[in-house]
N, C-alpha and C. Protein backbone atom coordinates (compact mmCIF):
# COMPACT_ATOMS: atom_id res chain seq x y z
N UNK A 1 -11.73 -74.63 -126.26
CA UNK A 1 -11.72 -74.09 -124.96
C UNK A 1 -10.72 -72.96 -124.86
N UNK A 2 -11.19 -72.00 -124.25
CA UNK A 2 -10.30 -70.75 -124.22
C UNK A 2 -9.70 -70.42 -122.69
N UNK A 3 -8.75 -70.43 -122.46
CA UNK A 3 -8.38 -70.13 -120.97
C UNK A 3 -7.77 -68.25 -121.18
N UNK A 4 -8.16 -67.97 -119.97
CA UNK A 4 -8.26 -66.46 -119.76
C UNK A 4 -6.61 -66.37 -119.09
N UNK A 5 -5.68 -65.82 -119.42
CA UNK A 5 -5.18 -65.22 -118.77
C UNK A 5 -4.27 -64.44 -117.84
N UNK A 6 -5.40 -63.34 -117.14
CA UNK A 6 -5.59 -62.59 -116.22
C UNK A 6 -6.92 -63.36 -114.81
N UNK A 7 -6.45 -62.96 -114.10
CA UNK A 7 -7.71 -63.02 -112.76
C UNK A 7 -8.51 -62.41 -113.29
N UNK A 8 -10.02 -63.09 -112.76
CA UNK A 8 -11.07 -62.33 -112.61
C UNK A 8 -10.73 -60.77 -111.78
N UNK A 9 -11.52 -59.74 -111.71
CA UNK A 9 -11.12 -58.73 -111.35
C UNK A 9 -12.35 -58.60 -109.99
N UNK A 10 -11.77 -58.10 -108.93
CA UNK A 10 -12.20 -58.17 -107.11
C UNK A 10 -13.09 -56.78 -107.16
N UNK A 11 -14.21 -56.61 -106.68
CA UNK A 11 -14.89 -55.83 -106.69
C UNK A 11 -14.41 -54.77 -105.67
N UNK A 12 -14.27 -53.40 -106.34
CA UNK A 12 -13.85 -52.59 -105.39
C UNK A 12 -14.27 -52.24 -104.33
N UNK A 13 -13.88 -51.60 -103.20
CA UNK A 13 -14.36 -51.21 -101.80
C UNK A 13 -13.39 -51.76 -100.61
N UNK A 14 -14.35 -51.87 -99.60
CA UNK A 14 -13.73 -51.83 -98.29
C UNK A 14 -13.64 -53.96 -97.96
N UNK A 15 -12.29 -53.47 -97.84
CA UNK A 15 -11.81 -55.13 -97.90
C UNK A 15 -12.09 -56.08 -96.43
N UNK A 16 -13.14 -56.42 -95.98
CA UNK A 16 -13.35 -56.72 -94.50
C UNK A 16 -12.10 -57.92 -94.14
N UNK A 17 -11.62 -58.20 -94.52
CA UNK A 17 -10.83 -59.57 -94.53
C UNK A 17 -9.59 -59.05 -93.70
N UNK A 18 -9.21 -57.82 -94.18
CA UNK A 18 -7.97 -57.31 -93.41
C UNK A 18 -8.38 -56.97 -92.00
N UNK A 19 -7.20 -56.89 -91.19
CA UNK A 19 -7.54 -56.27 -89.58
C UNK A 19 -7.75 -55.24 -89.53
N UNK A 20 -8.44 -54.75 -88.82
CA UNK A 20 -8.64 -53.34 -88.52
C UNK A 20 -7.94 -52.79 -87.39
N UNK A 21 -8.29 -51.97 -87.08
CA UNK A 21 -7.16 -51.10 -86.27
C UNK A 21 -6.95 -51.42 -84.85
N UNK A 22 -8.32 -51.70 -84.36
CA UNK A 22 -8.66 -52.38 -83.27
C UNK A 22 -8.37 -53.40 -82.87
N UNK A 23 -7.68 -54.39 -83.73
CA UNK A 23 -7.40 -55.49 -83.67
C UNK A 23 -5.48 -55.46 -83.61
N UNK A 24 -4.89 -54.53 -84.45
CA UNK A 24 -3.47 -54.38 -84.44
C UNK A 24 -3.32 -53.62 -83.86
N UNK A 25 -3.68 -52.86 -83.66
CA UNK A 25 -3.27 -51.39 -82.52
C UNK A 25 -3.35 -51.73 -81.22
N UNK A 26 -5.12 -52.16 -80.65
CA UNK A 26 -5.12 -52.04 -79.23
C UNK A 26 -5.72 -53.55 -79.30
N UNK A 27 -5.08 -54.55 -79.86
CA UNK A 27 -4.78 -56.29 -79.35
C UNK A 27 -6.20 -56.85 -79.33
N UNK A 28 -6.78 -56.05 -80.33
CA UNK A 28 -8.08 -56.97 -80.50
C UNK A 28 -8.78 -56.67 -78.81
N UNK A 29 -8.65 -55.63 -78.24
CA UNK A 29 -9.56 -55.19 -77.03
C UNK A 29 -9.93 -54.05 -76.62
N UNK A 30 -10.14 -53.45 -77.97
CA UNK A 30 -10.87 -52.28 -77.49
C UNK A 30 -10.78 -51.46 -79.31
N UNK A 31 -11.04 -50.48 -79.29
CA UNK A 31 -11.44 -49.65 -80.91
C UNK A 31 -10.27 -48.28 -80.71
N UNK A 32 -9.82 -48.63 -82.29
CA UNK A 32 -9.52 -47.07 -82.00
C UNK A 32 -9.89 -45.89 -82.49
N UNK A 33 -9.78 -44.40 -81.59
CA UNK A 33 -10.42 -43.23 -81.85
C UNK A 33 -9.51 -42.03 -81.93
N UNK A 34 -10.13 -40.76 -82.58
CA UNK A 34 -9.01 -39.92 -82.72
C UNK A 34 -8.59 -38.82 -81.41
N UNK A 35 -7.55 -38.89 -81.21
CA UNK A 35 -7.09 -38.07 -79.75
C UNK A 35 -8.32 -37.09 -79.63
N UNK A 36 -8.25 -36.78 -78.36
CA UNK A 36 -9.02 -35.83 -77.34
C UNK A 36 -8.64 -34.39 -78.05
N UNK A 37 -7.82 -33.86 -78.59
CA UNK A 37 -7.17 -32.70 -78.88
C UNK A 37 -6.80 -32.80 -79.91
N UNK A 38 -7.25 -33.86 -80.80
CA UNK A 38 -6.69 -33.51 -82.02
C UNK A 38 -5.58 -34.23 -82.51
N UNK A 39 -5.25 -34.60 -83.83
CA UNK A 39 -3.95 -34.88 -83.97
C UNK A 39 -4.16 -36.33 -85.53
N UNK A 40 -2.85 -36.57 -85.56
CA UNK A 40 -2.97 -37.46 -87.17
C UNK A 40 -3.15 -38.86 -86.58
N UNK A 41 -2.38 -39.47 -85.52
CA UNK A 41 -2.78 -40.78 -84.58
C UNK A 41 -3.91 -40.93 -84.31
N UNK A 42 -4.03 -42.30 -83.75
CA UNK A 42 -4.82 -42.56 -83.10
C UNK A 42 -4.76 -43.11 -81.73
N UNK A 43 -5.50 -43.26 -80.99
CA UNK A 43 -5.27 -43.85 -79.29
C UNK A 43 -6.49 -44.90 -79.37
N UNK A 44 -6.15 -45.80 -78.50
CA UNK A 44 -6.62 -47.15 -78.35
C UNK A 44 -8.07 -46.71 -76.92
N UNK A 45 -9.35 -47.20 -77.18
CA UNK A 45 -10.49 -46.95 -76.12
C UNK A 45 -10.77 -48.20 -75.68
N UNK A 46 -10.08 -48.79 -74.77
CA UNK A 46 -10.14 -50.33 -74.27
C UNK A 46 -11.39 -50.58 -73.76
N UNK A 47 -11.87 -52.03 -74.21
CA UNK A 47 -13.03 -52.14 -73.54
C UNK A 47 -12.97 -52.67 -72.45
N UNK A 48 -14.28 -52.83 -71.40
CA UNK A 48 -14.16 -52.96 -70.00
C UNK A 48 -13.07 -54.29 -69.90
N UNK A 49 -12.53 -54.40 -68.56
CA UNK A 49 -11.82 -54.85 -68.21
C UNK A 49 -10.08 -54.93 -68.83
N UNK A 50 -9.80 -54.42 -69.32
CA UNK A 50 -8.48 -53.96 -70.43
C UNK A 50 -8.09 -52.94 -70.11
N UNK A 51 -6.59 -52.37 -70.01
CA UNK A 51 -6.25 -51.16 -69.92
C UNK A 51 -4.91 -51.06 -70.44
N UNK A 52 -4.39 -50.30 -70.72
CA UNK A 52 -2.75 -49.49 -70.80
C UNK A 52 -3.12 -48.73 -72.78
N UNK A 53 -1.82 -48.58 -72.79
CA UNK A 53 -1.73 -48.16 -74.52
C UNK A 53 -2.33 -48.39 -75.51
N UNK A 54 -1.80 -50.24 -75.59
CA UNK A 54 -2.95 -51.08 -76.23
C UNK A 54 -3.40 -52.02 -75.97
N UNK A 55 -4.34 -51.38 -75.19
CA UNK A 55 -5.36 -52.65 -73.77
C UNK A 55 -4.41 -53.77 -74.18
N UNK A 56 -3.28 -54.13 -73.35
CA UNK A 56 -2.33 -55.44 -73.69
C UNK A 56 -2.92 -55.52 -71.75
N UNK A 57 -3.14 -54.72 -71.16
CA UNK A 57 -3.24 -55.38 -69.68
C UNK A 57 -4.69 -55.47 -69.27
N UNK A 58 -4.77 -56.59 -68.34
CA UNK A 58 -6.11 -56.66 -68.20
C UNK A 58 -6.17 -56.50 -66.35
N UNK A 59 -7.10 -55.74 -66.08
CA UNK A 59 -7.14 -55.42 -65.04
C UNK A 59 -7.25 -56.60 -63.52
N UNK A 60 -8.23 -57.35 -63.93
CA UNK A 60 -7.60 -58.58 -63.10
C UNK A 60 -6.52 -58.95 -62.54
N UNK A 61 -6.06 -58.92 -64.15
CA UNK A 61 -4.75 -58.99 -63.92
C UNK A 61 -3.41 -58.96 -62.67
N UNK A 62 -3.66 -57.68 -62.52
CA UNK A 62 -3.25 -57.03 -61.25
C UNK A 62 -3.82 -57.80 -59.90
N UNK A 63 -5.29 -57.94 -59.85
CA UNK A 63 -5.66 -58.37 -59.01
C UNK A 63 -5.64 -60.13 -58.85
N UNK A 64 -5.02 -60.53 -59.03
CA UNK A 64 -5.07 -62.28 -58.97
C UNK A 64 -4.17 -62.69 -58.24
N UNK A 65 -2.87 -62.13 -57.95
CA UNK A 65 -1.89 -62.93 -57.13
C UNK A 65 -2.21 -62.28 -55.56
N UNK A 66 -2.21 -60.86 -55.45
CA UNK A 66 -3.20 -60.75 -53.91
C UNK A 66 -4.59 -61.55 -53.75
N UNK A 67 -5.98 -61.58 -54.78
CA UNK A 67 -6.98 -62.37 -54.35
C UNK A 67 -6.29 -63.84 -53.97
N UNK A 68 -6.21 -64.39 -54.69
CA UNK A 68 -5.33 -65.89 -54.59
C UNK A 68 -4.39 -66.05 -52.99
N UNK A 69 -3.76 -65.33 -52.47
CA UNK A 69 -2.96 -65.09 -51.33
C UNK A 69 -4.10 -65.11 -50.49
N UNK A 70 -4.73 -64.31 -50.68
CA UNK A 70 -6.38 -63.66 -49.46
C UNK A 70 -6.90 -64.99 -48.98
N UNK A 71 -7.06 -65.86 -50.06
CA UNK A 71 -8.71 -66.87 -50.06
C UNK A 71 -7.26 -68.04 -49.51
N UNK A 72 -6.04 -68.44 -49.79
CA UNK A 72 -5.74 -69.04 -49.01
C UNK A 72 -5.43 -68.70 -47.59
N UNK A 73 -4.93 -67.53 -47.39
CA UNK A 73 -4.72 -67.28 -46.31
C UNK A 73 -6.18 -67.23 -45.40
N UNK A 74 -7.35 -67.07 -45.85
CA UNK A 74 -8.73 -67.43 -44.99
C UNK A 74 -8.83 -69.08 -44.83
N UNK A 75 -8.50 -69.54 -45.80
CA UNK A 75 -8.98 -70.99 -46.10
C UNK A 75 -7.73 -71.37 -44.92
N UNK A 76 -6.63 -71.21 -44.52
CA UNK A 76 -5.77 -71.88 -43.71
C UNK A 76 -5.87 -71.12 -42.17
N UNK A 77 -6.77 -70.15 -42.23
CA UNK A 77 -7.05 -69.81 -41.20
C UNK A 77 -8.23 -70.27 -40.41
N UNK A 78 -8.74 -71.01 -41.04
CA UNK A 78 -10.74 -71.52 -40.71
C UNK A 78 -9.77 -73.06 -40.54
N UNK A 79 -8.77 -73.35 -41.18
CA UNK A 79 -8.39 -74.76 -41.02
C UNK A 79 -7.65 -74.66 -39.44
N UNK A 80 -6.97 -73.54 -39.03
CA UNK A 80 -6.17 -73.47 -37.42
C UNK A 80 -7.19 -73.27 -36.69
N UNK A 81 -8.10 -72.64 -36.94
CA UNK A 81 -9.59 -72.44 -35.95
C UNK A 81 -10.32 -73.46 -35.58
N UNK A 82 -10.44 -73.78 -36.72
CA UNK A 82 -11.05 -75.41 -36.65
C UNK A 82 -10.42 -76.79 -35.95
N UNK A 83 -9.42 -76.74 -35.92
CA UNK A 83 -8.48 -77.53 -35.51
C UNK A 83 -8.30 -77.17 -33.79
N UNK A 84 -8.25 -75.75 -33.09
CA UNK A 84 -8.04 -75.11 -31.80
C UNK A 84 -9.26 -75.60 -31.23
N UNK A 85 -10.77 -75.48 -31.91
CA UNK A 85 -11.64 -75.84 -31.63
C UNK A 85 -12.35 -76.97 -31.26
N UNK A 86 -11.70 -77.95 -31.96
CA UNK A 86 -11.67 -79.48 -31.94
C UNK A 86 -11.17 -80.06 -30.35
N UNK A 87 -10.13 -79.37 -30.58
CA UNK A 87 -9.02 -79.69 -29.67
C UNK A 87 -9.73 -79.07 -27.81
N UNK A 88 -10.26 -78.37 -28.55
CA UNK A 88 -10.90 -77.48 -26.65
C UNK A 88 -11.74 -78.52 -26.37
N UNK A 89 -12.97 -78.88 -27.59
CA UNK A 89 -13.68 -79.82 -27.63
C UNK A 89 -13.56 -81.17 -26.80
N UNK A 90 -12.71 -81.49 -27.67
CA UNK A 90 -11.92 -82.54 -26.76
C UNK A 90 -11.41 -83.03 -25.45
N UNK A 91 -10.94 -81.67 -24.97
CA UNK A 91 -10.23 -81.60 -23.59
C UNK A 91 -11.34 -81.26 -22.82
N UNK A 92 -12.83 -80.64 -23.23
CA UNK A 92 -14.29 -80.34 -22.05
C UNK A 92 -14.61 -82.06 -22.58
N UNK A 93 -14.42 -82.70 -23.11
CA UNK A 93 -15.27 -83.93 -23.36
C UNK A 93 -14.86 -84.98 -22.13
N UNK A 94 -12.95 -84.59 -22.35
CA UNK A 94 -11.94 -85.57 -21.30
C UNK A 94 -12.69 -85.36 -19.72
N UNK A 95 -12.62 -83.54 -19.53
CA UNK A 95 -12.78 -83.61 -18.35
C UNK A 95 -14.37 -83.77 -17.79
N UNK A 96 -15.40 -83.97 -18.90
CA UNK A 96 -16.64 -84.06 -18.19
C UNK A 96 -16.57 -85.92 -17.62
N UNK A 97 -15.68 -86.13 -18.76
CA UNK A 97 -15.91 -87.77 -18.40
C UNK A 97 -15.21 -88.20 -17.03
N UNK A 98 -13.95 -87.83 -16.99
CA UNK A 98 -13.67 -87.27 -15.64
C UNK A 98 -13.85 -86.93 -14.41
N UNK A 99 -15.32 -86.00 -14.45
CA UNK A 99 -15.85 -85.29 -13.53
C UNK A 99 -17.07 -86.62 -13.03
N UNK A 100 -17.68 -87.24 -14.12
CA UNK A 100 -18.80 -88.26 -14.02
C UNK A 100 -18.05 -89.58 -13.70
N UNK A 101 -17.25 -90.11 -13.68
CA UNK A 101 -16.47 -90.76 -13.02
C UNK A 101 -16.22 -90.44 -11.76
N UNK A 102 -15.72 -89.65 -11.37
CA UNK A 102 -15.46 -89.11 -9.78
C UNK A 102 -16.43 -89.10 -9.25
N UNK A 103 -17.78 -88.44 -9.80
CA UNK A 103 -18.73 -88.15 -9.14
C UNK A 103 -19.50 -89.83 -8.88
N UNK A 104 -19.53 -90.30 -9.63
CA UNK A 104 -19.85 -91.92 -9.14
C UNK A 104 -19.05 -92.71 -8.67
N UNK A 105 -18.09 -92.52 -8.67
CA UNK A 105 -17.13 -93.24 -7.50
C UNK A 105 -16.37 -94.27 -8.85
N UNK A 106 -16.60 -94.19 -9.99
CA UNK A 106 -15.68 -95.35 -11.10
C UNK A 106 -14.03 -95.01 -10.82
N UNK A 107 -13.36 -95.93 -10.87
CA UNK A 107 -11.60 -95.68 -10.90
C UNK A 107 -11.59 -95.86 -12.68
N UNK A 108 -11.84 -94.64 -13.12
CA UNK A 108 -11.55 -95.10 -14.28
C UNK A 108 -10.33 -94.63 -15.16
N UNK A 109 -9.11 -95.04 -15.80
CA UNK A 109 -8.08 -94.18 -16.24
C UNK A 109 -8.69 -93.29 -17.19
N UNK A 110 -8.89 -91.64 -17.32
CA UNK A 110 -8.89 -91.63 -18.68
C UNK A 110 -8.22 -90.67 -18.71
């Protein structure tokens, strides 16, 4: 039995295994391309929803602690409405019973 060695030898070319640029540059969210004007860099083309240098921000982003504020502040506002409403409810219910009492002559406390 003969043992070799050296490694077998890796077929040359383009090594897919490594990251590409898109992935270290602009965070795995978006590709990168060569400046608008030219130049030896490159700049990061974020895909939808991603933005800054290297799409590290996501646009949502921004928007989540105002949406979140909004939908409670509706949701606790339909809860005081609801509640004012109840309550009127209530007080036309007191006084019809009230009124139908008097009107038949009942002594009734209510």
């Amino acid at each position: 039995m003969m043992s070799t060695p050296f490694p077998a030898p890796q077929p040359r070319g383009i090594d897919h295994s490594l990251p590409t640029c898109g992935e270290t540059r602009c965070s795995g969210h978006g590709t990168c391309v060569s400046p608008l004007g030219g130049g030896t860099g490159f700049v990061c083309d974020c895909n939808l929803g991603y933005r800054g240098q290297s799409c590290e921000d996501t646009v949502n982003g921004s928007l989540s602690l105002p949406l979140t504020l909004s939908v409670l502040g509706v949701i606790v506002g339909l809860l005081i409405l609801a509640f004012i409403v109840a309550k009127i409810r209530q007080k036309q219910k007191k006084k019809q019973r009230r009124d139908l009492a008097a009107k038949h002559g009942y002594n009734i406390a209510v």
